[in-house]
PDB file of N, CA and C in Angstrom:
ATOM      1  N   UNK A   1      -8.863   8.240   9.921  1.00  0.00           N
ATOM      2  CA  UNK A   1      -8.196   6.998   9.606  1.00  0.00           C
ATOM      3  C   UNK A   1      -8.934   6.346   8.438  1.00  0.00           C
ATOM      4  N   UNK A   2      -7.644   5.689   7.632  1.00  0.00           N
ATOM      5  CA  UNK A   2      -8.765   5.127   6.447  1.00  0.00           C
ATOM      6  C   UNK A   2      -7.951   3.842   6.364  1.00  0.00           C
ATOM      7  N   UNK A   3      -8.687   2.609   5.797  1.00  0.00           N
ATOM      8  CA  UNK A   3      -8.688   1.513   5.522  1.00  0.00           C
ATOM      9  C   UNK A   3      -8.256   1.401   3.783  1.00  0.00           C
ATOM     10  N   UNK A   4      -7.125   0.960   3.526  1.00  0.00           N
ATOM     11  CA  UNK A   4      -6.818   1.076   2.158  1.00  0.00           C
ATOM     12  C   UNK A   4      -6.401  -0.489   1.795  1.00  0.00           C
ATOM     13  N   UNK A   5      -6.976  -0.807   0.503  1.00  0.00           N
ATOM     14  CA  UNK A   5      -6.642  -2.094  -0.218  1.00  0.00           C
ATOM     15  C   UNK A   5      -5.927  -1.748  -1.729  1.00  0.00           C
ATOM     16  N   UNK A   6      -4.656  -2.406  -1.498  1.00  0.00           N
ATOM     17  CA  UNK A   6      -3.739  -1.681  -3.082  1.00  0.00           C
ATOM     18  C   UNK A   6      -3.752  -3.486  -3.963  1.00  0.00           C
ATOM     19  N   UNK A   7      -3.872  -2.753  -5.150  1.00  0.00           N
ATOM     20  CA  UNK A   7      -3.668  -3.927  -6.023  1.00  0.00           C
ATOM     21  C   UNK A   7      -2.298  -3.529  -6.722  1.00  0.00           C
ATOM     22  N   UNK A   8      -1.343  -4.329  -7.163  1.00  0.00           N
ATOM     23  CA  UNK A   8      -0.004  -3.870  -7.805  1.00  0.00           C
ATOM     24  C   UNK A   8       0.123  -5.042  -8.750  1.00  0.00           C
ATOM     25  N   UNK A   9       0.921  -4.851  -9.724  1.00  0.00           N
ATOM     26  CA  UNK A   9       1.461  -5.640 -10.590  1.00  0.00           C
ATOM     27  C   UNK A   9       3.266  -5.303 -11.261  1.00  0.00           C
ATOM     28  N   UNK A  10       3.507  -6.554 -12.014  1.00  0.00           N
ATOM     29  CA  UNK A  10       4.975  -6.190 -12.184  1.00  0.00           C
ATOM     30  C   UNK A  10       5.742  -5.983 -11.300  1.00  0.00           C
ATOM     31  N   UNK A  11       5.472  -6.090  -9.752  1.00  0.00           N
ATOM     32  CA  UNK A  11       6.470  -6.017  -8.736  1.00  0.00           C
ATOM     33  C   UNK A  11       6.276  -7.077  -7.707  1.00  0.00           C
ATOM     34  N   UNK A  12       7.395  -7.299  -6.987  1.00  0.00           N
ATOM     35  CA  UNK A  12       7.598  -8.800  -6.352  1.00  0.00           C
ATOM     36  C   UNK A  12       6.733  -8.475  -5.049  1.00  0.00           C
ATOM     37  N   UNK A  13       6.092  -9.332  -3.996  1.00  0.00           N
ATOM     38  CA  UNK A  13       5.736  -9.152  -2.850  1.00  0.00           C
ATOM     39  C   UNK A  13       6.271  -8.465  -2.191  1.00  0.00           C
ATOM     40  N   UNK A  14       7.859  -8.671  -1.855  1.00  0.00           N
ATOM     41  CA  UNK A  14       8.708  -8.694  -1.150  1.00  0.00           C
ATOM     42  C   UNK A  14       9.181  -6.672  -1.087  1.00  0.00           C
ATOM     43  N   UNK A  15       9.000  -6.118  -1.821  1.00  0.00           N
ATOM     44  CA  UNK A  15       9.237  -4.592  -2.831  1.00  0.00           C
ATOM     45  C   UNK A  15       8.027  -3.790  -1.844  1.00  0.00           C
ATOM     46  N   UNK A  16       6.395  -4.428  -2.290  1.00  0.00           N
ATOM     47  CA  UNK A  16       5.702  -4.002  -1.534  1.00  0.00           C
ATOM     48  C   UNK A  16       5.969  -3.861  -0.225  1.00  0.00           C
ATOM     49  N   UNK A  17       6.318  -5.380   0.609  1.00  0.00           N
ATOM     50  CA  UNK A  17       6.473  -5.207   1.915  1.00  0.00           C
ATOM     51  C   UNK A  17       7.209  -4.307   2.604  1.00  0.00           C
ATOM     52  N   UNK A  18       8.440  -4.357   2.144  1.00  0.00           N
ATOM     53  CA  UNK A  18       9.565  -3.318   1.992  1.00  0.00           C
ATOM     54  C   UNK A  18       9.390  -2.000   1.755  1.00  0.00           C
ATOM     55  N   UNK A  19       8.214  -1.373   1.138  1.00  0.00           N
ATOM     56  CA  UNK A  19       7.873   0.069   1.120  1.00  0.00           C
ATOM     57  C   UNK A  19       6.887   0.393   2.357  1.00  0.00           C
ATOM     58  N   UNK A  20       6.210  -0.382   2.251  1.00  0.00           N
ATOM     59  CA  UNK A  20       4.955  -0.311   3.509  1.00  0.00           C
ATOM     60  C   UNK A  20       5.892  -0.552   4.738  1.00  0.00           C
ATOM     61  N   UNK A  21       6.556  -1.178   4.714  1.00  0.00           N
ATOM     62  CA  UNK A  21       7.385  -1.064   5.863  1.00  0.00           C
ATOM     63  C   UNK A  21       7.890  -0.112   6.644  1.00  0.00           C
ATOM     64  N   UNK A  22       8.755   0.977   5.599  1.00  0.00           N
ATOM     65  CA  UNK A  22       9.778   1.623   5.787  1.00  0.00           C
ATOM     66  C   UNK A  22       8.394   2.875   5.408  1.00  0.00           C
ATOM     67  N   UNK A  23       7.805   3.153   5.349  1.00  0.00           N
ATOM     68  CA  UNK A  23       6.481   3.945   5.331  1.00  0.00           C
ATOM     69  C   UNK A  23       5.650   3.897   6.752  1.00  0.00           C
ATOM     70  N   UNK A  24       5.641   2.659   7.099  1.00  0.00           N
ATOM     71  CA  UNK A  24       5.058   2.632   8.344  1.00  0.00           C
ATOM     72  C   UNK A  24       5.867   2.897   9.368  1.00  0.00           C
ATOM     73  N   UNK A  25       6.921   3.306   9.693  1.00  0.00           N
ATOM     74  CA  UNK A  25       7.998   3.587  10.505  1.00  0.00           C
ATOM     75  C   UNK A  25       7.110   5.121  10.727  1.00  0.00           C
ATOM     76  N   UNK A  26       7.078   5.801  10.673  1.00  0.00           N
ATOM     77  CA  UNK A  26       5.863   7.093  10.913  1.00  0.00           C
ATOM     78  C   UNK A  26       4.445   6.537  11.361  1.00  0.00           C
ATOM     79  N   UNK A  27       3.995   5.945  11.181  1.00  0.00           N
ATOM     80  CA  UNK A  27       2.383   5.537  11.571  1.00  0.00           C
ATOM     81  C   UNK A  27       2.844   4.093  11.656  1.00  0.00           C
ATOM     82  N   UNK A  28       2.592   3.651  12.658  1.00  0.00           N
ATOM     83  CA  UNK A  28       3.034   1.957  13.275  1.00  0.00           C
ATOM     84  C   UNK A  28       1.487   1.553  13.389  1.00  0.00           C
ATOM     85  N   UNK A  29       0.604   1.608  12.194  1.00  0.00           N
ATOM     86  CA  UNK A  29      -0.275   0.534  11.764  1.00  0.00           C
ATOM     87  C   UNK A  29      -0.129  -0.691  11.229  1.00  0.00           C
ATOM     88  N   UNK A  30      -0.591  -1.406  11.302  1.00  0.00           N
ATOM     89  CA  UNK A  30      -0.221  -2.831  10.631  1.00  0.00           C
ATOM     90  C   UNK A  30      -0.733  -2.951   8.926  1.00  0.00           C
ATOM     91  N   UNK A  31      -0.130  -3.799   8.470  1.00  0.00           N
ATOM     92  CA  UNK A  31      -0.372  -4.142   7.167  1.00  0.00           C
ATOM     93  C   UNK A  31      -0.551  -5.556   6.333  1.00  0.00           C
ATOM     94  N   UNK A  32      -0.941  -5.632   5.478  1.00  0.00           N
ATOM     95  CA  UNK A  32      -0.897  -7.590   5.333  1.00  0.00           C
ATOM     96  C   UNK A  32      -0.707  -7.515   3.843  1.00  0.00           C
ATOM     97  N   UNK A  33       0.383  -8.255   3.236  1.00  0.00           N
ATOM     98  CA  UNK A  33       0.450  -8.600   1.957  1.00  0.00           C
ATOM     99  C   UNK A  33       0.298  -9.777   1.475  1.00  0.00           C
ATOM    100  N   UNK A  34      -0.279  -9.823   0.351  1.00  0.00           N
ATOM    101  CA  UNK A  34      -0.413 -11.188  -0.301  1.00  0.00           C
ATOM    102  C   UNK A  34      -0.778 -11.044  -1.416  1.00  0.00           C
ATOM    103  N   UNK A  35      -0.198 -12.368  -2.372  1.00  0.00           N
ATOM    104  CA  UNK A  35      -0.120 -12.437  -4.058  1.00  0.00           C
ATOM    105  C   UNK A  35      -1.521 -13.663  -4.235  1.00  0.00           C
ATOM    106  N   UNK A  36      -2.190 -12.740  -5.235  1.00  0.00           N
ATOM    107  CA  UNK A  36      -3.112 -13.912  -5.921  1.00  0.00           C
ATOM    108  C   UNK A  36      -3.274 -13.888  -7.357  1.00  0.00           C
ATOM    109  N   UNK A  37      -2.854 -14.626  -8.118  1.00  0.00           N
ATOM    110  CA  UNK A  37      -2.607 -15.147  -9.421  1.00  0.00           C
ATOM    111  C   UNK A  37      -1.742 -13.941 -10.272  1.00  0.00           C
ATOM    112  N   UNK A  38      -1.604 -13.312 -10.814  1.00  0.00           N
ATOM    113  CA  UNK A  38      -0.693 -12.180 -11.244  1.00  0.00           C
ATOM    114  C   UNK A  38      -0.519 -11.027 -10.147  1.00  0.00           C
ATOM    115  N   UNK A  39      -1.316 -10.572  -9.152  1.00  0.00           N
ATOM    116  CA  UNK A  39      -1.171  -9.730  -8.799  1.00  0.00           C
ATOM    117  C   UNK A  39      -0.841  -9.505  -7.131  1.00  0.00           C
ATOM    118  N   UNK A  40      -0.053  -8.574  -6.636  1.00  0.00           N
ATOM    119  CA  UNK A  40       0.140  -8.451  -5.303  1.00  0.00           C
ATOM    120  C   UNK A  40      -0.591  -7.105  -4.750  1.00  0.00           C
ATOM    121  N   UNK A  41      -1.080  -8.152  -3.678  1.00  0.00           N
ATOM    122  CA  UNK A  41      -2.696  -6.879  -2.644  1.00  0.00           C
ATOM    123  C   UNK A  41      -1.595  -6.529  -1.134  1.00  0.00           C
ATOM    124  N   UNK A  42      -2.306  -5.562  -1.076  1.00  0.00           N
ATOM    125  CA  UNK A  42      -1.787  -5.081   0.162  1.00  0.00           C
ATOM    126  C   UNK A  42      -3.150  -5.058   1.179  1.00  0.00           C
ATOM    127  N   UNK A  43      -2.839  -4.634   1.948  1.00  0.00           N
ATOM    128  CA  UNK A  43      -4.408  -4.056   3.068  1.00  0.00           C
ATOM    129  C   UNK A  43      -3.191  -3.439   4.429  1.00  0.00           C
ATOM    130  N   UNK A  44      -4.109  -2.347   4.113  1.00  0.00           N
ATOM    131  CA  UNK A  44      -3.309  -1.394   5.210  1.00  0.00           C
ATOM    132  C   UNK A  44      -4.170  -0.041   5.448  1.00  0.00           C
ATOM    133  N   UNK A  45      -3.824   0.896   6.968  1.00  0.00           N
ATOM    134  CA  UNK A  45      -4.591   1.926   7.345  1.00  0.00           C
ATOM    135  C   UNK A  45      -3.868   2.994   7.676  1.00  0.00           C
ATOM    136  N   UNK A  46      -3.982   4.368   6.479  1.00  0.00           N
ATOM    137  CA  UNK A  46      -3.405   5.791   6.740  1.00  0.00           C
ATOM    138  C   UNK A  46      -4.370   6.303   7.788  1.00  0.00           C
ATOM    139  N   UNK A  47      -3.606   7.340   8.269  1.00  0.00           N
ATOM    140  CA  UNK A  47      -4.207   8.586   8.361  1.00  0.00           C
ATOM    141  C   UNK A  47      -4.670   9.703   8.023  1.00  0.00           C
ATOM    142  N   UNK A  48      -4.089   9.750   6.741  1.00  0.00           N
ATOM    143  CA  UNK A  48      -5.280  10.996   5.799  1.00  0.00           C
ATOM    144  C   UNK A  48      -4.935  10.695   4.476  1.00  0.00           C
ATOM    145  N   UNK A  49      -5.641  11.371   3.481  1.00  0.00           N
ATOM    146  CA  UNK A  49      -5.030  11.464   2.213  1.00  0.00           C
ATOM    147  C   UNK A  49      -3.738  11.985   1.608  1.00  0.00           C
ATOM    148  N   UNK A  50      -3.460  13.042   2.260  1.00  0.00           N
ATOM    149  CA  UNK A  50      -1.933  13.274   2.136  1.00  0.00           C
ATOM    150  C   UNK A  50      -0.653  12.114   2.405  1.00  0.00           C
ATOM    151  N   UNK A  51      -1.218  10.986   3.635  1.00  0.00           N
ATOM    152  CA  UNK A  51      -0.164   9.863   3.577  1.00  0.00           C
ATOM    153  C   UNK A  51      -0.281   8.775   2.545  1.00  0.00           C
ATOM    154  N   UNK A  52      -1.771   8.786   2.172  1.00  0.00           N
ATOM    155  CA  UNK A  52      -2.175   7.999   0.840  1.00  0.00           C
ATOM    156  C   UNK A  52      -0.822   8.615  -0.198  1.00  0.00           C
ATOM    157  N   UNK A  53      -0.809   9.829  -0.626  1.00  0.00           N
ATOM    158  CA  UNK A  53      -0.399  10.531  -1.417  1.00  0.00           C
ATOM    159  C   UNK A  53       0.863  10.255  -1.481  1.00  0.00           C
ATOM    160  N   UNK A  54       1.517  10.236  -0.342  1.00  0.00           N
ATOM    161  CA  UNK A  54       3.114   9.794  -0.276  1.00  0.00           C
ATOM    162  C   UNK A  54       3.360   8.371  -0.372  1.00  0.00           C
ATOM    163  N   UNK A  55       2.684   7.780   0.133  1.00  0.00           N
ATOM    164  CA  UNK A  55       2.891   6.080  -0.413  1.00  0.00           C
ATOM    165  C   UNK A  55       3.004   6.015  -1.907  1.00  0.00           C
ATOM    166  N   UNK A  56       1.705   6.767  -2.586  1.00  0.00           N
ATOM    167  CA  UNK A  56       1.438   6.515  -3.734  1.00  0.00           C
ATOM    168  C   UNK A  56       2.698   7.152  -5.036  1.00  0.00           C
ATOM    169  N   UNK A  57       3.406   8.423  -4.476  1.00  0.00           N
ATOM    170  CA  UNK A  57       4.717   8.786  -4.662  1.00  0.00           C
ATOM    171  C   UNK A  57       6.028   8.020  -4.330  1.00  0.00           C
ATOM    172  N   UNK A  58       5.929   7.291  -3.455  1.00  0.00           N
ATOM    173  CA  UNK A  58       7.136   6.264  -2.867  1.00  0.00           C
ATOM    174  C   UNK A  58       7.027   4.710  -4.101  1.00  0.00           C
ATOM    175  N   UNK A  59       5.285   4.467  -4.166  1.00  0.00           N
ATOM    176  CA  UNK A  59       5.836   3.039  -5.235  1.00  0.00           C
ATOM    177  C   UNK A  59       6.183   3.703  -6.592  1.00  0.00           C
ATOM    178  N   UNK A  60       5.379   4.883  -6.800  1.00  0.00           N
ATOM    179  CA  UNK A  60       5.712   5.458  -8.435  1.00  0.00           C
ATOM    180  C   UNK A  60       7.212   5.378  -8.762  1.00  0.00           C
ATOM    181  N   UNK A  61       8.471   5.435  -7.669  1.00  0.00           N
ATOM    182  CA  UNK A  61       9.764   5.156  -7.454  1.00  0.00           C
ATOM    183  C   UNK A  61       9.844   3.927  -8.177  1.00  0.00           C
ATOM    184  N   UNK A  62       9.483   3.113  -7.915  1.00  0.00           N
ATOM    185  CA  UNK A  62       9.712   1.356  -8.623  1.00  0.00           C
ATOM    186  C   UNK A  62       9.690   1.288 -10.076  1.00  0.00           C
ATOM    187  N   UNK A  63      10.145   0.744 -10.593  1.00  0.00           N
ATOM    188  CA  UNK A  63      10.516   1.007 -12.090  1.00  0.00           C
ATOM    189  C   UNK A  63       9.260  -0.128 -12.622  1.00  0.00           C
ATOM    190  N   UNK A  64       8.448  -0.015 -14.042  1.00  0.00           N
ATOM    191  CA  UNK A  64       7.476  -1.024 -14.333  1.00  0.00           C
ATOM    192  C   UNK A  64       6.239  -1.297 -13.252  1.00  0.00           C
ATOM    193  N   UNK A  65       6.027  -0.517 -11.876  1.00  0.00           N
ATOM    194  CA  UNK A  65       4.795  -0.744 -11.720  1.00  0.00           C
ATOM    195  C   UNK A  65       4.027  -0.360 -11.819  1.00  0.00           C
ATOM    196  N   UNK A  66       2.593  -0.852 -11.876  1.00  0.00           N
ATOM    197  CA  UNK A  66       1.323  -1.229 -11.855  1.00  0.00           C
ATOM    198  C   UNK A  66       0.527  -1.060 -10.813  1.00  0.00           C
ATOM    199  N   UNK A  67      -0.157   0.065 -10.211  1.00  0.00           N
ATOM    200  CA  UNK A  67      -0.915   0.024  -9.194  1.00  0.00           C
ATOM    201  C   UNK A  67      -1.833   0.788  -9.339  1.00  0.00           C
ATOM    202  N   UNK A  68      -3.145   0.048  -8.402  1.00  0.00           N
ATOM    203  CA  UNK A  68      -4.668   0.840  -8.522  1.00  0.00           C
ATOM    204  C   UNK A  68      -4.872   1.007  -6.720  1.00  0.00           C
ATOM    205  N   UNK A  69      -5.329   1.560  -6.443  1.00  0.00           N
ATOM    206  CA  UNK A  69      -6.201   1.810  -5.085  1.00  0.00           C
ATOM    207  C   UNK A  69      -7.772   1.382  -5.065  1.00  0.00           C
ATOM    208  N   UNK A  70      -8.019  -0.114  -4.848  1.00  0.00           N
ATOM    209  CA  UNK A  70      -9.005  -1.087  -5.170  1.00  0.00           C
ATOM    210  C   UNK A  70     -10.248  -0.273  -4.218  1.00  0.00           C
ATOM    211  N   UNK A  71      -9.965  -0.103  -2.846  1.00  0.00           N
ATOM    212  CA  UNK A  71     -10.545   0.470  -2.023  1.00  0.00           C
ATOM    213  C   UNK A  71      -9.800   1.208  -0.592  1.00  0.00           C
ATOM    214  N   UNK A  72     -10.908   2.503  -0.286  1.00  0.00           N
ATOM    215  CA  UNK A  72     -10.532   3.119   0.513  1.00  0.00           C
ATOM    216  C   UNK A  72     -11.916   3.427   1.212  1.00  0.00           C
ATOM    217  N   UNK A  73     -12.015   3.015   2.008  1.00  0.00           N
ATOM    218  CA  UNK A  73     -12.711   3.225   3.116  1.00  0.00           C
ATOM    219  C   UNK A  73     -12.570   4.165   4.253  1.00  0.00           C
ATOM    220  N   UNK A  74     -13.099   4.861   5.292  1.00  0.00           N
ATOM    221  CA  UNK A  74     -12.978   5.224   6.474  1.00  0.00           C
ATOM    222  C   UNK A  74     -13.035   4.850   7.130  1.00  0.00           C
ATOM    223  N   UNK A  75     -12.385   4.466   8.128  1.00  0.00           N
ATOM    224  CA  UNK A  75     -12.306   3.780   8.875  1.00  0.00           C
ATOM    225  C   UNK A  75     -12.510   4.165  10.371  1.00  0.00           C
ATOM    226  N   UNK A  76     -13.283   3.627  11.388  1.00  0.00           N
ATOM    227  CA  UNK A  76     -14.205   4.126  12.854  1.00  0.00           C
ATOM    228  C   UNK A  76     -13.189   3.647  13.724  1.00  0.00           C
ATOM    229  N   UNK A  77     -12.349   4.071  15.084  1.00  0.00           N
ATOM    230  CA  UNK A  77     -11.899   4.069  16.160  1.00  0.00           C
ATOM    231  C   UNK A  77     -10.192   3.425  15.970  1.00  0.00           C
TER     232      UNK A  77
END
């Protein structure tokens, strides 16, 4: 399990929530979004790098965004 923090830009909160959403329908972890001054953060927890991988294929879908993977951690129990 890993602990992931996404930074995004050029896309609305609402886009994020909406992918992590419909992403988390397979792994029913929780997630938390929020915008601070240009940019929208996520915080959320995969299960391996391969689901990293498909998220990260699902926003590349969005037209004009902007995203880094701020941190990824491992995450214990």
């Amino acid at each position: 399990m890993m602990e992931v923090k996404l930074e995004c830009k050029n896309v609305s909160c609402e886009k994020i929530a909406n992918r992590l959403s419909k992403f988390r329908e397979t792994s029913p972890f929780g997630y938390k979004v929020w915008v601070y001054k240009d940019g929208v953060f996520a915080f959320f927890r995969v299960e391996s790098i391969s689901d990293l991988n498909e998220l990260a294929n699902r926003l590349k879908r969005i037209k004009e965004i902007e995203f880094t993977f701020q941190q990824i951690h491992k995450a214990w129990g």
